[in-house]
Protein backbone atom coordinates (compact mmCIF):
# COMPACT_ATOMS: atom_id res chain seq x y z
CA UNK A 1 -3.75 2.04 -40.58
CA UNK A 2 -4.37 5.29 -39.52
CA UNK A 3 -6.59 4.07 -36.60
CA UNK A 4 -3.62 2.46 -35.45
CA UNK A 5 -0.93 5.02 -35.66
CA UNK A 6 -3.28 7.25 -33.87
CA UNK A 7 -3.88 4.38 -31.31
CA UNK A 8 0.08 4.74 -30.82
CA UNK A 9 0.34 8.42 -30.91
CA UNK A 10 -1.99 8.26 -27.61
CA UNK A 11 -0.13 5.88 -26.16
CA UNK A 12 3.25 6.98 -26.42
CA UNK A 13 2.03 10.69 -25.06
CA UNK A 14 0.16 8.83 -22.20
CA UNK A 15 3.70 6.79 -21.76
CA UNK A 16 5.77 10.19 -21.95
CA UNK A 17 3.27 12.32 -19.46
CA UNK A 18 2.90 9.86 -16.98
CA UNK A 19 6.99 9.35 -17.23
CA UNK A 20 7.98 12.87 -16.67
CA UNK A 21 4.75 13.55 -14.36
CA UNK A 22 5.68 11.12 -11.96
CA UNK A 23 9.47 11.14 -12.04
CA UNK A 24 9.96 15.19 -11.46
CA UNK A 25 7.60 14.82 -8.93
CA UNK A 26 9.75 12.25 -7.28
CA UNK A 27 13.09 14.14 -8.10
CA UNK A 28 11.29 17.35 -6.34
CA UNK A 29 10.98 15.52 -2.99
CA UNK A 30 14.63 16.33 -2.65
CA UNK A 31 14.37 20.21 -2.61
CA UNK A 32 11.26 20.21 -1.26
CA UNK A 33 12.40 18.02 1.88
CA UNK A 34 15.65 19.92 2.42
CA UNK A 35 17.94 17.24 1.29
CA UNK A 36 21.67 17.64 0.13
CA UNK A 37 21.67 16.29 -3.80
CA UNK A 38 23.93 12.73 -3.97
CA UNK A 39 23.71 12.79 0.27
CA UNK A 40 21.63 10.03 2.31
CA UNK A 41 18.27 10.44 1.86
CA UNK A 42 18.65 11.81 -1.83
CA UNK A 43 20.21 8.81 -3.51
CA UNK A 44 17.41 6.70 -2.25
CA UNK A 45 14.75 9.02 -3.78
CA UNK A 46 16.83 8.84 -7.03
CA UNK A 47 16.93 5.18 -7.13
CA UNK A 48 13.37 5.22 -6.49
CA UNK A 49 13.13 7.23 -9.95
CA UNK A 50 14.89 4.37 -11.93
CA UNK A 51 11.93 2.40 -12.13
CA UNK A 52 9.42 4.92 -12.58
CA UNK A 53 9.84 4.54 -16.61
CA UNK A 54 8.91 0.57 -16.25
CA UNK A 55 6.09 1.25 -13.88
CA UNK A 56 4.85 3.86 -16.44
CA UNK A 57 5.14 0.74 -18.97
CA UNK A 58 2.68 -1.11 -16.87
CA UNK A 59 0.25 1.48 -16.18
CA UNK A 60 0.07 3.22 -19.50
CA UNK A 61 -1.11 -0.75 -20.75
CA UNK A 62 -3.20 -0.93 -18.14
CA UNK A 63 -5.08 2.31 -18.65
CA UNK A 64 -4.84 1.96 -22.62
CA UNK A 65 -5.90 -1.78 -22.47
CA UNK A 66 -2.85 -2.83 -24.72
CA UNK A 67 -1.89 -5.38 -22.60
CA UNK A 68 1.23 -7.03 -21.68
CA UNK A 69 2.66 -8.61 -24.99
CA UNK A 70 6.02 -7.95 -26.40
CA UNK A 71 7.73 -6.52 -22.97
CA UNK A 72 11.03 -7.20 -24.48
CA UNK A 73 11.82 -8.90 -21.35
CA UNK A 74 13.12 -11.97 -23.10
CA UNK A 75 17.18 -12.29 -23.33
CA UNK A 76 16.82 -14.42 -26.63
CA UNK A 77 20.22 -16.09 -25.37
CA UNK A 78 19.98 -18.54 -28.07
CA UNK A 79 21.99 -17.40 -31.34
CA UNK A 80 22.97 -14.35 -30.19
CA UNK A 81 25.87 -15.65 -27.45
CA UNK A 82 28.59 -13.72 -29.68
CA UNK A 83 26.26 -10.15 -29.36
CA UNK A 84 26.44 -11.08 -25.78
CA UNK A 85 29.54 -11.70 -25.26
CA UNK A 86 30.28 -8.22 -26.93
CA UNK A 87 27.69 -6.35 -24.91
CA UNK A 88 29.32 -7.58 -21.76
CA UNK A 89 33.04 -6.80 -22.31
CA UNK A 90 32.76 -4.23 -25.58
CA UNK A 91 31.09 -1.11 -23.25
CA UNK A 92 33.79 -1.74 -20.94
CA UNK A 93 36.38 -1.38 -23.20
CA UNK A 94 35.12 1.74 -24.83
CA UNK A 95 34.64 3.42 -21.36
CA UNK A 96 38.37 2.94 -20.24
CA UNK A 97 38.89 4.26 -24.40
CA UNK A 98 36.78 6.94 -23.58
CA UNK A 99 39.05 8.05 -20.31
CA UNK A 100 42.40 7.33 -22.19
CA UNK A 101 41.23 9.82 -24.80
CA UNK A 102 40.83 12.72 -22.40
CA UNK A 103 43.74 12.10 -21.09
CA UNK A 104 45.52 12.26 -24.04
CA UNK A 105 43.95 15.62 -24.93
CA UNK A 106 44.15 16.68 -21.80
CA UNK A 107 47.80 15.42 -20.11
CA UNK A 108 47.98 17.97 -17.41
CA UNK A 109 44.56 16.62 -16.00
CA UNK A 110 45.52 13.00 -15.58
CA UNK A 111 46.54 12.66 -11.87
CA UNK A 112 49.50 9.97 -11.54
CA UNK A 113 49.31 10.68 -7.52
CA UNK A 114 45.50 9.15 -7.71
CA UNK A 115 44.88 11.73 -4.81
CA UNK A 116 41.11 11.02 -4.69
CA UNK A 117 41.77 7.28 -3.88
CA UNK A 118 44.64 8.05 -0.98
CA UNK A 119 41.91 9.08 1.39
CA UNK A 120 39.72 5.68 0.75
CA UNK A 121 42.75 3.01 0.16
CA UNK A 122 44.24 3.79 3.37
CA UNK A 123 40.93 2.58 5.27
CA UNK A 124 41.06 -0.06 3.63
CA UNK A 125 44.85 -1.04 4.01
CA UNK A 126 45.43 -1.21 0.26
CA UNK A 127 47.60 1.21 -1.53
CA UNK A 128 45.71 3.90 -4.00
CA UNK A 129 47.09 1.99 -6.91
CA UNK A 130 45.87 -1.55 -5.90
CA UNK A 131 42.57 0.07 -5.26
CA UNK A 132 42.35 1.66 -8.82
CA UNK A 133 43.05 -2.20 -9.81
CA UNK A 134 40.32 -3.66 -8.21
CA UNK A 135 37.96 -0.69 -8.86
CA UNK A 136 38.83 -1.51 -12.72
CA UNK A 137 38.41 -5.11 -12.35
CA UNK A 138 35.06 -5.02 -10.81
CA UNK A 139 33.95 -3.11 -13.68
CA UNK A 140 35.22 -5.44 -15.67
CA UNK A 141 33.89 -8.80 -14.05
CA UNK A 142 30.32 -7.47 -12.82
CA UNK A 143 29.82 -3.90 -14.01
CA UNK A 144 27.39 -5.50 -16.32
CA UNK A 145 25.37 -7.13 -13.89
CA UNK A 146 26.01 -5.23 -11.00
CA UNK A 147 23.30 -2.32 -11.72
CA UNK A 148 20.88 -4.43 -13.49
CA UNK A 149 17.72 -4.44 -11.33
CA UNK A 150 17.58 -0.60 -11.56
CA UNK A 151 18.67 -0.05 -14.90
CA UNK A 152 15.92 -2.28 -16.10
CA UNK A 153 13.75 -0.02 -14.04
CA UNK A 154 14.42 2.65 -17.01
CA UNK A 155 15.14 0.55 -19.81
CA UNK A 156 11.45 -0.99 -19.85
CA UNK A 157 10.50 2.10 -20.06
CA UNK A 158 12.75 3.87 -22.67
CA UNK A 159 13.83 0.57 -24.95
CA UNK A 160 11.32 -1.46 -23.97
CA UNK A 161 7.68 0.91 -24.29
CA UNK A 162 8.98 4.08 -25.85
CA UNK A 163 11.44 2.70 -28.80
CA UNK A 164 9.27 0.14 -30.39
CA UNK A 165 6.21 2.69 -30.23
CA UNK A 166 8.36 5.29 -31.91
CA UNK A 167 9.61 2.47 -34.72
CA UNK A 168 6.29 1.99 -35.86
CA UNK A 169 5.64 5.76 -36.64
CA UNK A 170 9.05 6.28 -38.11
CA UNK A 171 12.45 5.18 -39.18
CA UNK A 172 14.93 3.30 -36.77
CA UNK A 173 17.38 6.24 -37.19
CA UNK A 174 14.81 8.59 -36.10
CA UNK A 175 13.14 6.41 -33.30
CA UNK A 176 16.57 6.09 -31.70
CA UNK A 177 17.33 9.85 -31.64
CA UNK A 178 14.08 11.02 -30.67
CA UNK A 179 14.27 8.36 -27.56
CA UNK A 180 17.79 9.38 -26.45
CA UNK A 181 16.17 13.10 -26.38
CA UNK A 182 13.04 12.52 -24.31
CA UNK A 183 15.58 10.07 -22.10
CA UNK A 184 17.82 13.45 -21.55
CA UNK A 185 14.99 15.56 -21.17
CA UNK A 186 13.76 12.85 -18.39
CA UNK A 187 17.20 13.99 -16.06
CA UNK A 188 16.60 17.65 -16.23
CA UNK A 189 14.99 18.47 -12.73
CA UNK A 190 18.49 16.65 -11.33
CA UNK A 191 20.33 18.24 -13.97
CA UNK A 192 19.82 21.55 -12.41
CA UNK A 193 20.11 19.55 -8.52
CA UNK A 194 23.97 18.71 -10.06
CA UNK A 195 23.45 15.52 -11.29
CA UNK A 196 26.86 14.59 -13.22
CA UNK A 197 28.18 18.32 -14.02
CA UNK A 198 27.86 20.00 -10.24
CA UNK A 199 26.50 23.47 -10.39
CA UNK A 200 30.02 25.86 -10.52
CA UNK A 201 30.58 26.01 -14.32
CA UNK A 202 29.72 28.05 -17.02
CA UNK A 203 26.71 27.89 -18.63
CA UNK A 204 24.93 26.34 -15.71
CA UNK A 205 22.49 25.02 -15.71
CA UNK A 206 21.65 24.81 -19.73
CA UNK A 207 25.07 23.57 -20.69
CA UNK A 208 24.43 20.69 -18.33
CA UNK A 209 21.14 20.13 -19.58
CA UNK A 210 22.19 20.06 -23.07
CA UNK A 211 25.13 17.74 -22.63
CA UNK A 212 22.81 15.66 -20.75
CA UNK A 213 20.73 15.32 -23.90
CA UNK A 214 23.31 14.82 -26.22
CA UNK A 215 25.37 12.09 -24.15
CA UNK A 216 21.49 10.41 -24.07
CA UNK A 217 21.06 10.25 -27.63
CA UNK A 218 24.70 8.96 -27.96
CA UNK A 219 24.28 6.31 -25.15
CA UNK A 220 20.58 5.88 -26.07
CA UNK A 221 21.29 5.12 -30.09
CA UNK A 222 23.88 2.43 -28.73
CA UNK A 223 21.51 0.63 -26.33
CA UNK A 224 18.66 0.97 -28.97
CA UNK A 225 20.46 -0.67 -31.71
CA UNK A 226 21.23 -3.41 -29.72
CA UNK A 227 17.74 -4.03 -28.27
CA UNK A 228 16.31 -4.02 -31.60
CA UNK A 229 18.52 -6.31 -32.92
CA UNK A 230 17.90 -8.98 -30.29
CA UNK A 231 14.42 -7.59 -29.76
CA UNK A 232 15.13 -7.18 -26.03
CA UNK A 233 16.04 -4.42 -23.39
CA UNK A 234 18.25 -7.11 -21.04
CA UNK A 235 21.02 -5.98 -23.12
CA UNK A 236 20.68 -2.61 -23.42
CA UNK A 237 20.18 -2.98 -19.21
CA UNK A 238 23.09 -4.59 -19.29
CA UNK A 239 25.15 -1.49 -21.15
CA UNK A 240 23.55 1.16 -18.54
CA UNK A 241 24.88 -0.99 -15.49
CA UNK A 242 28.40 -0.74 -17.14
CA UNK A 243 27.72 2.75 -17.53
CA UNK A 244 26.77 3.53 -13.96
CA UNK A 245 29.22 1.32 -12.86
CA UNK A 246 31.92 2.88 -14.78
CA UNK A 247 30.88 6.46 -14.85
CA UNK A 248 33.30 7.63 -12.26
CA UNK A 249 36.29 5.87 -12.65
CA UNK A 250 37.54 8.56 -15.10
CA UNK A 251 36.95 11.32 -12.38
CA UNK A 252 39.25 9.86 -9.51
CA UNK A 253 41.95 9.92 -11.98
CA UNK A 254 41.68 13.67 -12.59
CA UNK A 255 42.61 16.56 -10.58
CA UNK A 256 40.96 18.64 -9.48
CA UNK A 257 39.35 22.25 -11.65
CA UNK A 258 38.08 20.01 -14.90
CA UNK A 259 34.86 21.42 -16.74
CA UNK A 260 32.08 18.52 -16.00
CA UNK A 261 30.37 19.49 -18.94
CA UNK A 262 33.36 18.39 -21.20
CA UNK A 263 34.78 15.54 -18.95
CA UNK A 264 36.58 13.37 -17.38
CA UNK A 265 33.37 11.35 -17.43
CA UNK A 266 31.92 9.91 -20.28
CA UNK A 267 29.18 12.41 -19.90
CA UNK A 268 30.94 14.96 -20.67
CA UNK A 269 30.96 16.15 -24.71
CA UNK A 270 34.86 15.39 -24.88
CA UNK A 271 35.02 12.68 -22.24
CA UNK A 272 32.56 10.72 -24.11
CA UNK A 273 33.84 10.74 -27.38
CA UNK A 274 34.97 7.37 -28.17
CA UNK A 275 30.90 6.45 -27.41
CA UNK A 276 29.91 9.43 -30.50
CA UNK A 277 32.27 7.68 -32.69
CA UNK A 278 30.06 4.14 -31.78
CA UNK A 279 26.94 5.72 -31.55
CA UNK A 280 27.00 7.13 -35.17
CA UNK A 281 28.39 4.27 -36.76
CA UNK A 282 25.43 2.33 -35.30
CA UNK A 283 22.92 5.37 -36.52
CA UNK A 284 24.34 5.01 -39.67
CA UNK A 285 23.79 1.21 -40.19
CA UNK A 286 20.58 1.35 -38.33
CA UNK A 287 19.43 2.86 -41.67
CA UNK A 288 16.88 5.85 -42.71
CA UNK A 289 14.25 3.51 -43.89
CA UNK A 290 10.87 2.23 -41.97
CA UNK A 291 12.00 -0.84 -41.87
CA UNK A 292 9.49 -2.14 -38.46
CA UNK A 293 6.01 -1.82 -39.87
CA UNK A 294 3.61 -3.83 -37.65
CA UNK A 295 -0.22 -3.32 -36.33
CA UNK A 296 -1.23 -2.46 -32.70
CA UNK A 297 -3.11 -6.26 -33.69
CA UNK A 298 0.75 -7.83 -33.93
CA UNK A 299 2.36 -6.49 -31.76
CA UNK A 300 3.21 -9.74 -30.15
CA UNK A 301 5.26 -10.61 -32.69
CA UNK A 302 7.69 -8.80 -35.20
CA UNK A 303 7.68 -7.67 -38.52
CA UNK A 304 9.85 -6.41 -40.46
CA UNK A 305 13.59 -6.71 -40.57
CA UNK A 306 16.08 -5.37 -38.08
């Protein structure tokens, strides 16, 4: 037994070195190549990144010999169309919760004008309003889907490699936390570029960096619990394309001279509130207990309960 654990310890800090090795060297190219964060070039490099956690999957089995059993690649549609069905529509509604709450604690932020949609309606022909209404129902329809391909790219890595490694060494409740921190700790080079919070507020750029962890351990303990319980990261893909689908919608309806760090968006600590509520009613059923207790020998198959 202790073989084994140790076998796991190696692999999750080969998993977790290669990860961040890799990835902050690809978020560097961006300051080192003179490029404007979120401009052109940039956002190619940063899709780029998505998949480095999945290749990092692959090569830490390659290198480790583990092999390629148990990639959590399979949907497991059968039985579980109800969890689906709630994993497509449920993150939805919880985002468009999550703006209505800021909203409501913050009134005087909520732009009824929708001034940041004038500008792009009018191209278009549409009016800013019947732009907001197809904005919301394309996140409704295929924000699930429509980010899939590169949210897998970090799910295989994070839900897929990193959680199940982490379940065998300690409690669900743990495992979940301790992924949604390395998963935060993954973003800081971009973090400090001005991923999600910008670079003029207070605090910058720790108070980024720490909401950045924090609204990955809440997002992170939501797609874990739900990849565990159908033993598969397609759904907890399918959460992070809502999510990056979503993200902004909350910030064209605010004006302008919000905090980032505490919203509009859902990754800010108030804007995402509704999602804390979720994520620690989950961490609460998903238990204290080591309830997943299977060799490196069986790890084709599960044991355990979820």
């Amino acid at each position: 037994m202790e073989q084994e654990k140790t076998a796991v310890k190696k692999r999750l800090t080969l998993f977790v070195a290669l990860t961040f090795v890799i990835t902050w060297i690809v978020f560097m190219l961006i300051p080192l190549r003179g490029l404007n964060y979120g401009e052109g070039v940039s956002i190619v490099i940063l899709a780029a990144a998505m998949f480095v956690p999945a290749l990092c999957n692959i090569l830490t089995r390659l290198i480790t010999k583990e092999g390629f059993k148990n990639m959590y690649l399979h949907p497991h549609f059968k039985g579980h169309m109800k969890d689906y069905l709630l994993v497509y529509f449920g993150p939805t509604g919880v985002l468009f919760l999550s703006a209505a709450v800021y909203f409501l604690i913050f009134p005087a932020s909520f732009d009824l004008q929708l001034t940041a949609l004038k500008g792009a309606a009018s191209i278009g022909g549409l009016s800013a309003y019947n732009l907001l209404l197809i904005s919301i129902l394309q996140i409704i329809i295929i924000g699930p889907v429509i980010n899939i391909i590169p949210t897998l790219g970090e799910e295989l890595g994070w839900r897929g490699y990193l959680l199940p490694k982490l379940r065998t060494l300690l409690t669900d409740r743990a495992a979940l936390v301790i992924t949604g921190i390395i998963w935060g700790m993954w973003h800081i080079p971009v973090i400090v570029m001005g991923h999600n919070y910008g670079t003029d507020y207070m605090g910058y750029p720790w108070l980024g960096i720490l909401a950045m962890i924090v609204f990955c351990v809440v997002l992170g303990v939501i797609e874990g619990y739900i990849a565990i319980k159908l033993e598969s990261v397609i759904p907890a893909a399918m959460i992070h394309s809502v999510v990056n689908a979503g993200a902004g919608l909350p910030i064209i309806l605010a004006k302008s001279g919000y905090n980032p760090v505490l919203g509009p968006a859902i990754t800010g600590l108030i804007g995402g509130l509704p999602f804390v509520v979720l994520a620690v009613v989950l961490l609460i059923k998903a238990g204290n207990k080591l309830s997943y207790v299977k060799t490196d020998s069986a790890e084709s198959g599960t044991v355990g309960t979820d």
